[in-house]
Protein backbone atom coordinates (compact mmCIF):
# COMPACT_ATOMS: atom_id res chain seq x y z
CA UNK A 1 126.67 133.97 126.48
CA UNK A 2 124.51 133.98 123.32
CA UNK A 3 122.74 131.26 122.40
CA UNK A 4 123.20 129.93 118.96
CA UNK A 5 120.44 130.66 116.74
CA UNK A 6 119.40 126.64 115.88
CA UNK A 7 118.71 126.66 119.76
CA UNK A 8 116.32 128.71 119.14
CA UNK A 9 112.78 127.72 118.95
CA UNK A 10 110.41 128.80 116.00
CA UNK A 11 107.65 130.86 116.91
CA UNK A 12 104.44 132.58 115.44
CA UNK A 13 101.46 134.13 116.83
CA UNK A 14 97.74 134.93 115.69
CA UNK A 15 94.94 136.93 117.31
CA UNK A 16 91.61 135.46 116.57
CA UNK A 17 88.32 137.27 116.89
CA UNK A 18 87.01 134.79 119.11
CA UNK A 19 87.01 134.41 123.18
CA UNK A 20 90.02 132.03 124.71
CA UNK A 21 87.74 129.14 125.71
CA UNK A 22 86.01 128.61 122.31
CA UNK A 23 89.47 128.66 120.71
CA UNK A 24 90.43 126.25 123.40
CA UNK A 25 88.17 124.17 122.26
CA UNK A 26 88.36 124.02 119.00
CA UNK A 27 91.86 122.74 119.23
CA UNK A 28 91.04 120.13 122.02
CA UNK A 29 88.35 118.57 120.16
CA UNK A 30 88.61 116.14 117.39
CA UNK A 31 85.69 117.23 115.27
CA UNK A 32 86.99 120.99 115.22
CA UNK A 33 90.68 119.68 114.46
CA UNK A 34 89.48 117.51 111.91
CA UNK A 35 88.03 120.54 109.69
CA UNK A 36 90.86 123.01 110.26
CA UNK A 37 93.82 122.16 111.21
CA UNK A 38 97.02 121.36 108.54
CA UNK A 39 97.93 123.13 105.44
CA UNK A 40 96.07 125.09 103.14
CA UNK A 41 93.88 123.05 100.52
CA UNK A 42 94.81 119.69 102.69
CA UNK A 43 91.76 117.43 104.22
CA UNK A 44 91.46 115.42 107.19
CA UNK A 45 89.77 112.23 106.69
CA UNK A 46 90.78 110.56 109.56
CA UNK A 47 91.68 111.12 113.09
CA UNK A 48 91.49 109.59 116.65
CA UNK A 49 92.04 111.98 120.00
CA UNK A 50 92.72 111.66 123.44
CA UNK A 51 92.57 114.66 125.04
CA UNK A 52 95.09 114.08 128.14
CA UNK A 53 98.39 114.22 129.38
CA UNK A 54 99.81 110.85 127.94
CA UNK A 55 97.31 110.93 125.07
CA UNK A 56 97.40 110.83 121.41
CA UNK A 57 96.00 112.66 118.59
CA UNK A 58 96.85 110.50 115.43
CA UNK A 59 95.41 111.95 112.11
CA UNK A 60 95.85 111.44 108.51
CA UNK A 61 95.77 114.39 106.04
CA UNK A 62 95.50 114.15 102.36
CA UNK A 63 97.36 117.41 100.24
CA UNK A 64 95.25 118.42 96.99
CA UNK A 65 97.02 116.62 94.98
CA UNK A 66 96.01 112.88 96.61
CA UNK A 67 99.50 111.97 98.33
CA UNK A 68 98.51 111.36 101.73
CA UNK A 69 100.44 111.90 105.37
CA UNK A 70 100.23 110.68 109.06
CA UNK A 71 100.88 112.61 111.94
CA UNK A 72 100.47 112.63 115.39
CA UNK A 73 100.55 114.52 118.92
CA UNK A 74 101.70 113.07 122.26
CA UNK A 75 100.10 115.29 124.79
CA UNK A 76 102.57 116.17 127.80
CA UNK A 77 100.52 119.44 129.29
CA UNK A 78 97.05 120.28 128.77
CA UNK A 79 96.31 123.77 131.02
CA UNK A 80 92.53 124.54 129.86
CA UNK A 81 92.47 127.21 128.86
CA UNK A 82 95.76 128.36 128.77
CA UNK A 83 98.17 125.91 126.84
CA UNK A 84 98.82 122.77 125.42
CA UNK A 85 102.05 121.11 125.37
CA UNK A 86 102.84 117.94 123.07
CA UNK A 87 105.38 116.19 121.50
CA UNK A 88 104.71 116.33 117.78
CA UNK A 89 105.90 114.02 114.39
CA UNK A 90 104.69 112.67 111.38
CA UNK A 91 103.98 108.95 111.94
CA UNK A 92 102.48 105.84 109.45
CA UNK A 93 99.16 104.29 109.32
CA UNK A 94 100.14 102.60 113.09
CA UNK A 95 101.03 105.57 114.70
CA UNK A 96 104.66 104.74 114.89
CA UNK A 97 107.34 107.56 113.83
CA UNK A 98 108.08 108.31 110.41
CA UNK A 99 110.14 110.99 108.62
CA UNK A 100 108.91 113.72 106.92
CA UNK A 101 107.41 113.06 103.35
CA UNK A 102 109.62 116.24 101.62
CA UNK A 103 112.67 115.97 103.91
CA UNK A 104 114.86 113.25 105.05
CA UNK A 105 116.71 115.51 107.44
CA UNK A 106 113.67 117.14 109.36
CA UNK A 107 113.75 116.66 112.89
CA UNK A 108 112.14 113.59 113.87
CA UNK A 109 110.17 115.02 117.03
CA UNK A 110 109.26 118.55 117.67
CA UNK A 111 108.45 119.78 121.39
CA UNK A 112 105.13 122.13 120.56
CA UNK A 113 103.81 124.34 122.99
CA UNK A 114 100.56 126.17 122.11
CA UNK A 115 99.51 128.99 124.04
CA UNK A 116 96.12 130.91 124.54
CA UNK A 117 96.04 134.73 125.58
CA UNK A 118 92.70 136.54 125.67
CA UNK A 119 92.32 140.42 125.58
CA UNK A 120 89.11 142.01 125.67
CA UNK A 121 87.23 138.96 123.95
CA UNK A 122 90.10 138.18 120.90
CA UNK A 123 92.08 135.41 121.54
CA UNK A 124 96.36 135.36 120.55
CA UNK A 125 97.38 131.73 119.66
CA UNK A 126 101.29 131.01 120.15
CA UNK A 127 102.91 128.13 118.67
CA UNK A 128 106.62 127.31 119.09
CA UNK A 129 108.02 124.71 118.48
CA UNK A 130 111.45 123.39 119.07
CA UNK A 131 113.17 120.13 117.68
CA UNK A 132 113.79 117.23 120.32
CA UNK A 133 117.10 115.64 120.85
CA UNK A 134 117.72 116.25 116.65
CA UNK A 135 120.73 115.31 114.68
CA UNK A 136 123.45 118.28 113.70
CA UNK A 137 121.84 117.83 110.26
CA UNK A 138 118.52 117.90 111.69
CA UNK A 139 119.12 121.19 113.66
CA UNK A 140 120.33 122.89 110.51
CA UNK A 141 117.41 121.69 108.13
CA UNK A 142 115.17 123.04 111.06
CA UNK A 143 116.79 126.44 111.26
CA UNK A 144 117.08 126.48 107.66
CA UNK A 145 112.98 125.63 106.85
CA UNK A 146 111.70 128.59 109.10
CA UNK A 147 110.05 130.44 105.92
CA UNK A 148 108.24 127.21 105.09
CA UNK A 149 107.10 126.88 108.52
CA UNK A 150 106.11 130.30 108.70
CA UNK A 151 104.16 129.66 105.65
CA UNK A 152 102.19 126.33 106.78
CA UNK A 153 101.37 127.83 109.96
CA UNK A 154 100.43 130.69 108.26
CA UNK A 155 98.04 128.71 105.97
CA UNK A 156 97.10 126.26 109.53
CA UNK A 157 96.23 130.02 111.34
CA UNK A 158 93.77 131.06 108.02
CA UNK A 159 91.99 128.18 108.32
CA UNK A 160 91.25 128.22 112.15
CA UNK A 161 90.48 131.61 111.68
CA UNK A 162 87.44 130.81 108.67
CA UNK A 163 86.41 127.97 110.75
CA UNK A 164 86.13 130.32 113.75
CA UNK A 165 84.05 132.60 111.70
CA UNK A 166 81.57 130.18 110.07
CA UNK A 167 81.43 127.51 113.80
């Protein structure tokens, strides 16, 4: 039996020109995350991080145009170096869970699970992501907004892959 596609989880991969446990690290410590990870052109002026099964990673990002956003990680798996599972949302100021800015029918929790494949010193990164326990409206907006996921992720991947090159 087929499954239908909004079951389906969205998923992209990258190969970085880096070794697995630097790029590990750079997404398991709070001063790396703060300077790459989000969108294209968006800043990270604040953050908090608990690396650990249980722990948070709460964060604020601000897009180019001011209008800032809160999100955060609940950690479920951490596998150094190999993956890291969490449950991921945008949140407010108090780390409690908010919708999306830009959609009022996105998912309200995503089930992320990033993994970390090395091959003669490059490094693939794997992100999928899957919505948690989401509304039939939910589900379809999800299915629906795989381009623009592709495209932040893509943007997310260019920036880990500059700060890989400069750190």
């Amino acid at each position: 039996m087929a499954s239908d596609p909004a079951d389906l989880p969205f998923v992209i991969a990258r190969t970085f020109d880096a070794p697995r446990d630097r790029v590990f690290e750079v997404w398991s410590k709070r001063e790396h995350l703060m300077r790459w990870f989000g969108p294209k052109g968006f800043t990270m002026p604040d953050a908090r991080l608990d690396f650990r099964p249980g722990g948070l990673f709460h964060y604020r990002m601000v897009s180019p145009d001011g209008h800032e956003m809160w999100g955060k990680f609940v950690f479920r798996e951490i596998l150094p170096p190999q993956r890291i599972v969490f449950v991921n949302s945008f949140s407010d100021a108090n780390a409690g869970l908010a919708r999306h800015p830009g959609s009022e029918m996105w998912p309200m929790e995503m089930l992320s699970t990033v993994t970390f494949a090395e091959h003669q010193g490059r490094t693939t990164v794997t992100v999928s992501w899957v919505p948690l326990n989401p509304t039939p409206a939910e589900r379809a907006t999800f299915d629906t907004g795989r381009e623009s996921m592709r495209t932040g992720w893509g943007g997310t991947f260019e920036r880990l892959a500059a700060y890989l090159a400069k750190n």
